[in-house]
Protein backbone atom coordinates (compact mmCIF):
# COMPACT_ATOMS: atom_id res chain seq x y z
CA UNK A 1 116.65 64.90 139.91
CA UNK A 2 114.22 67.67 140.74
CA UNK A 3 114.35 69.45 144.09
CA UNK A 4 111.56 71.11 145.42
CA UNK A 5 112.92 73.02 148.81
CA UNK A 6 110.22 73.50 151.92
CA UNK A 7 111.62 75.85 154.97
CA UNK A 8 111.29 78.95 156.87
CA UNK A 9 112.16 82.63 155.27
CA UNK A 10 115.02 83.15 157.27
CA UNK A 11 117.10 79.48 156.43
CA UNK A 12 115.72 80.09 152.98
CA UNK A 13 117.33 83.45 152.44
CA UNK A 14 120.73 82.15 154.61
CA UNK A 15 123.41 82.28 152.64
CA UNK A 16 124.67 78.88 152.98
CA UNK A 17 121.48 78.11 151.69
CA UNK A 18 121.51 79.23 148.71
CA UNK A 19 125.28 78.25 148.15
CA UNK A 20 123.80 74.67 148.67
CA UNK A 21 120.98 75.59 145.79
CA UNK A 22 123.87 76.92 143.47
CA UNK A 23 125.78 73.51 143.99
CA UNK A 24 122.65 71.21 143.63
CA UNK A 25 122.33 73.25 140.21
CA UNK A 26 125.51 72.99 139.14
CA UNK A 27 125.30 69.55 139.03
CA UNK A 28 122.60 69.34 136.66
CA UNK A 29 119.60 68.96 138.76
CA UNK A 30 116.52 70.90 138.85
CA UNK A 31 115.28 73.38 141.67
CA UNK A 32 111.51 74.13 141.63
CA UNK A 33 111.52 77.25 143.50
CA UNK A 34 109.32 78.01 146.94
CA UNK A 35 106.74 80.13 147.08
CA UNK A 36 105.66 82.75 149.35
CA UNK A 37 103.13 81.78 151.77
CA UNK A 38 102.05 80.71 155.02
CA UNK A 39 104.85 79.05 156.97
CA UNK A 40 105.52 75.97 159.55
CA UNK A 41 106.48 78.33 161.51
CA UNK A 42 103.21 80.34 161.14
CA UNK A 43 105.11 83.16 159.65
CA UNK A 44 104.45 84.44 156.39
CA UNK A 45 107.06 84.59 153.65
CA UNK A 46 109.13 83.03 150.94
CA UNK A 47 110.19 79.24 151.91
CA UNK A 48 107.25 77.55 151.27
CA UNK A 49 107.08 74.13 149.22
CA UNK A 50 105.68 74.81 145.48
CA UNK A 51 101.79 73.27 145.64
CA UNK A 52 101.55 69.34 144.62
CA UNK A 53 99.97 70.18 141.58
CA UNK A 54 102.74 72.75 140.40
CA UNK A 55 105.51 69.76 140.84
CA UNK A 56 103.72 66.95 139.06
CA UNK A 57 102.81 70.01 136.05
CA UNK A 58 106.73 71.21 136.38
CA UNK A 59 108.06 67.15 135.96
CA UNK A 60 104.94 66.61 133.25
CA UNK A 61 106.16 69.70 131.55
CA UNK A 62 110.04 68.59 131.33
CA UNK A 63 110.37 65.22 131.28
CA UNK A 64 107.14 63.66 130.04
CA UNK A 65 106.00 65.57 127.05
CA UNK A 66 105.52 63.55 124.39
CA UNK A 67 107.52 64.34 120.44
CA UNK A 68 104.50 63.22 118.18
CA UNK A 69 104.06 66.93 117.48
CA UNK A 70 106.86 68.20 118.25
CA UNK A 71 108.15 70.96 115.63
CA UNK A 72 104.38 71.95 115.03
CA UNK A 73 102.23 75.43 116.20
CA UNK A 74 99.61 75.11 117.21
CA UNK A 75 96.67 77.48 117.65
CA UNK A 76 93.25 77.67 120.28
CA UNK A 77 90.85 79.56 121.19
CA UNK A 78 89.00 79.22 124.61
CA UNK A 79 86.51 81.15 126.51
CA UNK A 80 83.77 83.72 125.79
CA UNK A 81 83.57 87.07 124.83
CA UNK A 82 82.69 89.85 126.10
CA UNK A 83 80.62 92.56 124.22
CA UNK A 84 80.47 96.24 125.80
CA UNK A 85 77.47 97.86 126.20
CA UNK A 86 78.45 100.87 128.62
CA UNK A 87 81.20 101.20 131.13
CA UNK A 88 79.80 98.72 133.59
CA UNK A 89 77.96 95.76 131.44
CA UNK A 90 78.22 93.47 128.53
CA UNK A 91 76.55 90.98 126.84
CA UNK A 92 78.65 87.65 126.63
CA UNK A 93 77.78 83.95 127.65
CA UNK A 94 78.82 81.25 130.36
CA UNK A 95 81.50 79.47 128.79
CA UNK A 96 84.17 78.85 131.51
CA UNK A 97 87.40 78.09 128.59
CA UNK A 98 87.93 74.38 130.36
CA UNK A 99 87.45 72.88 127.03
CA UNK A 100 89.77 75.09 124.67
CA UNK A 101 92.08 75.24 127.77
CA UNK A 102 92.08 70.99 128.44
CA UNK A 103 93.04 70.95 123.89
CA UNK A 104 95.73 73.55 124.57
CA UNK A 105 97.25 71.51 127.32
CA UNK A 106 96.73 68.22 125.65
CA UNK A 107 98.19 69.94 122.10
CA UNK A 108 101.32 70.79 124.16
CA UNK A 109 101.85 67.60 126.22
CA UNK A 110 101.89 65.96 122.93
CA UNK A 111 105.11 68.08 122.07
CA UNK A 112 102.97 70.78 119.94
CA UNK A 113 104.16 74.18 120.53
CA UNK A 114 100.99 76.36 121.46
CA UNK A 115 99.28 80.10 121.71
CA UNK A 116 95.83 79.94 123.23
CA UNK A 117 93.88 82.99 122.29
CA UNK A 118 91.65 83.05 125.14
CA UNK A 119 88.79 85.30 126.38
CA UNK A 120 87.78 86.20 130.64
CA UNK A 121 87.94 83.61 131.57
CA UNK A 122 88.96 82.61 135.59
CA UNK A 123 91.56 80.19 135.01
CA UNK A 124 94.42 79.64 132.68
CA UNK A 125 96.58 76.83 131.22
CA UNK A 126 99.22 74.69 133.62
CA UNK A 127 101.67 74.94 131.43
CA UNK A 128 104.21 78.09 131.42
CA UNK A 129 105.40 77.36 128.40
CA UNK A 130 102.17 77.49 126.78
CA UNK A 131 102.06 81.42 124.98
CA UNK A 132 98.55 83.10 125.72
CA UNK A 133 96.96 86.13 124.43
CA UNK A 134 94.05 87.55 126.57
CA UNK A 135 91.39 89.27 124.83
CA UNK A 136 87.82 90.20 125.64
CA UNK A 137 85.40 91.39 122.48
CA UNK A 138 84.85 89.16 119.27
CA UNK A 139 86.69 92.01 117.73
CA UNK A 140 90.52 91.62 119.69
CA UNK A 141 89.64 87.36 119.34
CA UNK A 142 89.16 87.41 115.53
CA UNK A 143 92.18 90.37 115.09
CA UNK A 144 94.55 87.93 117.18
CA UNK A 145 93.60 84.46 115.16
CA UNK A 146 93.74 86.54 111.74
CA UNK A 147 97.53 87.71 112.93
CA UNK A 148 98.71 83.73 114.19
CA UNK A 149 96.56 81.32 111.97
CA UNK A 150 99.02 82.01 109.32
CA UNK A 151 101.89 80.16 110.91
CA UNK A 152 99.69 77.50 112.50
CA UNK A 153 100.04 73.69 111.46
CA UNK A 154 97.24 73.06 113.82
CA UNK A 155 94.22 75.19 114.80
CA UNK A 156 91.32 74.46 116.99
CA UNK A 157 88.94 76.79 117.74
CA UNK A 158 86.89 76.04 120.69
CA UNK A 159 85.83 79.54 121.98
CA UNK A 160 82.03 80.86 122.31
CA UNK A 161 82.40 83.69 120.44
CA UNK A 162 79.54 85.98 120.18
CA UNK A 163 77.63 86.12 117.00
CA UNK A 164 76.15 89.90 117.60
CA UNK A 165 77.79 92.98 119.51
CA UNK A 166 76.07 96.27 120.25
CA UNK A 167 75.79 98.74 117.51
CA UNK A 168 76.22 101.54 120.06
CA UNK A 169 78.59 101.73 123.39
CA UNK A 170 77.54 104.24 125.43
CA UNK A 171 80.32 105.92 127.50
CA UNK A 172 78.16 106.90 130.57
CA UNK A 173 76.09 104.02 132.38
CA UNK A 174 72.56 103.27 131.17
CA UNK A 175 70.20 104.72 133.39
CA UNK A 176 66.98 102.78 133.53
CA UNK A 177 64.78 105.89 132.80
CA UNK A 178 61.96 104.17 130.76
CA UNK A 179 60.20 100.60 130.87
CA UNK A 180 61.63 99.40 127.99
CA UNK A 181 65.16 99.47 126.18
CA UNK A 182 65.66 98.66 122.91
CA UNK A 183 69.05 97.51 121.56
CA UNK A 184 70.27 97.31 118.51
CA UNK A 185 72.74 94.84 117.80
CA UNK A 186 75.04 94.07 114.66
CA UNK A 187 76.90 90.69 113.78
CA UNK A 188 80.46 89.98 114.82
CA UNK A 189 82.97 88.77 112.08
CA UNK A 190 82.93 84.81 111.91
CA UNK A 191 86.33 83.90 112.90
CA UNK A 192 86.29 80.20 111.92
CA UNK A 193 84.74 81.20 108.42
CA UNK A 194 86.93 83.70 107.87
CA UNK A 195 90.20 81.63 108.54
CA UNK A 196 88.48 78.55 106.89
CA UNK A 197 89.01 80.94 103.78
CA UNK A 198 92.27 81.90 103.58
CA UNK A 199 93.13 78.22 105.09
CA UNK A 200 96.06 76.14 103.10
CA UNK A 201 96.34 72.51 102.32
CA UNK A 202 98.84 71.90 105.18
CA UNK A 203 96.97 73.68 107.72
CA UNK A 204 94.54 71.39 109.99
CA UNK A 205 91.33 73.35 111.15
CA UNK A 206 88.53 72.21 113.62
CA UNK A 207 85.70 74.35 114.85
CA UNK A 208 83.07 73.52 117.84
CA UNK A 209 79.32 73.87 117.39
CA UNK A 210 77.35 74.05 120.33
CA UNK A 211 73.39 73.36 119.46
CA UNK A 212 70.29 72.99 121.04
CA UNK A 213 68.01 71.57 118.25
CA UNK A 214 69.16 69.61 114.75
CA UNK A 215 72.30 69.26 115.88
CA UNK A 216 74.05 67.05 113.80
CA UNK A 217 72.34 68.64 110.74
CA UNK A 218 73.74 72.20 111.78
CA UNK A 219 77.13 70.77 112.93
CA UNK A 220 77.91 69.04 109.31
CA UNK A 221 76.12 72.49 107.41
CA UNK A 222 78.81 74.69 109.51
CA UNK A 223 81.79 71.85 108.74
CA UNK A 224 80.95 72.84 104.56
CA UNK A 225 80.20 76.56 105.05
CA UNK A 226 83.08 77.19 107.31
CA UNK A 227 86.38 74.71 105.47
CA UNK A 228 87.27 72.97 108.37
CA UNK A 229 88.38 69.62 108.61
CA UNK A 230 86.50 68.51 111.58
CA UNK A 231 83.33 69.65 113.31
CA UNK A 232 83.35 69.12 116.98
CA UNK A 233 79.31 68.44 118.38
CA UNK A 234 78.19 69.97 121.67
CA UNK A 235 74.62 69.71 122.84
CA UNK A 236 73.00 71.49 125.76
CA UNK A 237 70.31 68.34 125.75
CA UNK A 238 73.33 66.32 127.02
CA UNK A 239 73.71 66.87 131.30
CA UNK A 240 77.15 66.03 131.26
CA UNK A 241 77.88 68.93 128.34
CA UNK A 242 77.64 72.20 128.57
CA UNK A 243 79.25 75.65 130.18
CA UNK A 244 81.12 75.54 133.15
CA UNK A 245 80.87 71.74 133.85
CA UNK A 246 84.45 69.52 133.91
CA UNK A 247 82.81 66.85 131.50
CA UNK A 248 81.66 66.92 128.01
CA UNK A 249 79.80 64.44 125.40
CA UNK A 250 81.24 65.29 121.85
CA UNK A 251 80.22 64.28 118.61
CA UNK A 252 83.13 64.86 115.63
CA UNK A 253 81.97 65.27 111.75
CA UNK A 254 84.86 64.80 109.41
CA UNK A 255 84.93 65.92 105.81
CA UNK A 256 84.02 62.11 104.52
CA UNK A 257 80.59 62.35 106.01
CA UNK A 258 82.28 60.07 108.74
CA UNK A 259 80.79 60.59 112.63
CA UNK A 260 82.47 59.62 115.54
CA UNK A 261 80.58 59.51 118.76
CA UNK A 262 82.23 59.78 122.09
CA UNK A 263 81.06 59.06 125.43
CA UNK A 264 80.59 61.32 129.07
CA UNK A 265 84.40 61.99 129.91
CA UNK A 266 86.64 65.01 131.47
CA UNK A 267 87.73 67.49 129.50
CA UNK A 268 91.11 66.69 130.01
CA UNK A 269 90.10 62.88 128.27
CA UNK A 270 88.02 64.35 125.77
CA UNK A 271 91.10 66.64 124.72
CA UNK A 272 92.90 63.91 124.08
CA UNK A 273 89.98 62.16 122.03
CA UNK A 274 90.17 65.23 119.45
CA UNK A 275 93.88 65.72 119.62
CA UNK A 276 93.83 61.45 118.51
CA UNK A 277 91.62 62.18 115.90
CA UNK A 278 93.44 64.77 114.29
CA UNK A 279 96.64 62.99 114.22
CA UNK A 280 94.59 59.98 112.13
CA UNK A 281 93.80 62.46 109.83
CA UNK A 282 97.06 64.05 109.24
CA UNK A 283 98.40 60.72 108.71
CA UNK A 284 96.03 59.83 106.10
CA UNK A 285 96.65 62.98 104.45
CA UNK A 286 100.36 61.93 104.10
C-alpha cells in the first residue's frame, strides 16, 4: 500500500497526524510525502498532495522495475556543452538531453543501476535513484566519463559534445569595438574515442552520430574509428529528429555490418528500442 496524504498545513503538522503517519508506516506501507504548495484552503504551505506524475514515477520506481539488468552500472551522457568564451557567452548547441535522459530512465527501469553525466540542460531524470553528475564544458564531461567508464557494464553516450572550444577565455566581456572578430578555436578531447580505447571485452559501448549529409557512411566510419559496439543514426533531414523535439527516427550500425532501422517514436519508446538491442547483443556475446 502506498499513501499519498492531501490536507491543509495546520492538520498536516497536528500531532495526531503524524502519529497516524508513524502507525501507517509501521505497518509496512509506504507514505509519499506532501509537498509545499498552494492549498484547498487557498493558503500556502506544506499539505499538499505529491503531483500525479511524482506517484505513478514513485510506484514505477519501487514496485515495477524490472531485474533483467539488475546488478549492472550503467553509464550516459546527455545534453550539450557549454564552451566559455568570456564571462557572459559560450559557444554550445541546442540539444535539450531528452534522448540521453529517456536511455537513462529506460537503463534503470530495466533494473540497471545508473549515473547520467549530463550537461545544462533544463530538465533532469524522474528517477531519484538515478546518480547524476552536472557538468558544463567538454572538458568536466570527458574528466567525469574517464573517472566512471571504468566500472561501467553498460555505457551509452548520447550527449552533443562539442568538437572545438575557444583557445582563449577572456575574463572581462568582449566589447564589440571592431567589425569583425576573429576566434580561434582548438579541438575538444573525443570522449567516445578515447573510452572506446581503453574499453574491455565485458564492457558494452554505444555512441550517437548526428549527421546532415552521408549519414550512414559517417555513422559506420565513427562505429570503426571510435570501438563501439553500436552506432546510433540521427539525421537533421528527418522532421521528427532532431534537438529539442520529444520524437526521434534512429538508425543503429552494429559491428557485423548489420543495420537496423526504426521508425518516428518518443524518446521514451525509442529508449527502449536501443536498451532491446543491446541486451540481444550481450546475449549473443554469452
Amino acid at each position: 500500500m502506498v499513501v499519498a496524504p492531501a490536507m491543509d498545513e495546520d492538520m498536516w503538522h497536528h500531532p495526531a497526524t503524524k502519529k497516524n503517519i508513524e502507525v501507517i508506516e509501521q505497518y509496512g506501507n509506504a507514505v509519499i510525502s506532501v509537498t509545499k504548495g498552494e492549498l484547498a484552503s487557498g493558503l500556502y504551505g506544506e499539505g499538499r498532495m505529491a503531483e500525479p506524475r511524482e506517484i505513478v514515477t514513485y510506484i514505477e520506481e519501487n514496485f515495477f522495475r524490472s531485474e533483467i539488468l539488475k546488478g549492472k552500472q550503467a553509464l550516459v551522457t546527455a545534453g550539450p556543452t557549454y564552451e566559455a568564451l568570456d564571462p557572459v557567452r559560450f559557444l554550445g548547441n541546442y540539444s535539450s538531453g531528452k534522448m540521453g535522459i529517456a536511455i537513462a530512465e529506460t537503463l534503470y527501469s530495466f533494473g540497471a543501476s545508473v549515473h547520467l553525466v549530463c550537461g545544462p540542460v533544463a530538465r533532469t531524470a524522474r528517477f531519484e535513484n538515478i546518480t547524476v553528475t552536472r557538468v558544463t564544458s567538454a572538458e568536466e564531461m570527458y574528466n567525469a566519463c574517464i573517472s566512471l567508464f571504468p566500472n561501467a557494464d553498460i555505457s551509452v553516450m548520447a550527449a552533443a559534445v562539442a568538437d572545438y572550444t575557444p583557445r582563449t577565455v577572456y575574463q572581462q566581456k568582449i566589447k564589440k569595438n571592431a567589425d569583425d572578430f576573429h576566434l580561434e578555436l582548438v579541438r575538444t578531447k573525443d570522449i567516445l574515442k578515447s573510452l572506446g580505447a581503453i574499453k574491455k571485452e565485458n564492457q558494452f559501448l554505444v555512441g550517437f552520430s548526428l549527421e546532415t549529409d552521408n549519414e550512414d557512411e559517417n555513422a559506420r566510419k565513427k562505429l570503426v574509428e571510435k570501438n563501439v559496439d553500436l552506432m546510433v543514426l540521427n539525421s537533421l533531414k528527418d522532421e521528427a529528429a532532431g534537438f529539442g523535439k520529444d520524437t526521434n527516427k534512429i538508425t543503429i550500425f552494429d559491428r557485423n555490418n548489420k543495420s537496423y532501422t526504426f521508425g518516428v517514436k518518443s524518446k521514451t519508446l525509442v529508449a527502449v528500442d536501443i536498451i532491446e538491442l543491446i541486451l540481444k547483443k550481450l546475449h549473443e556475446k554469452v
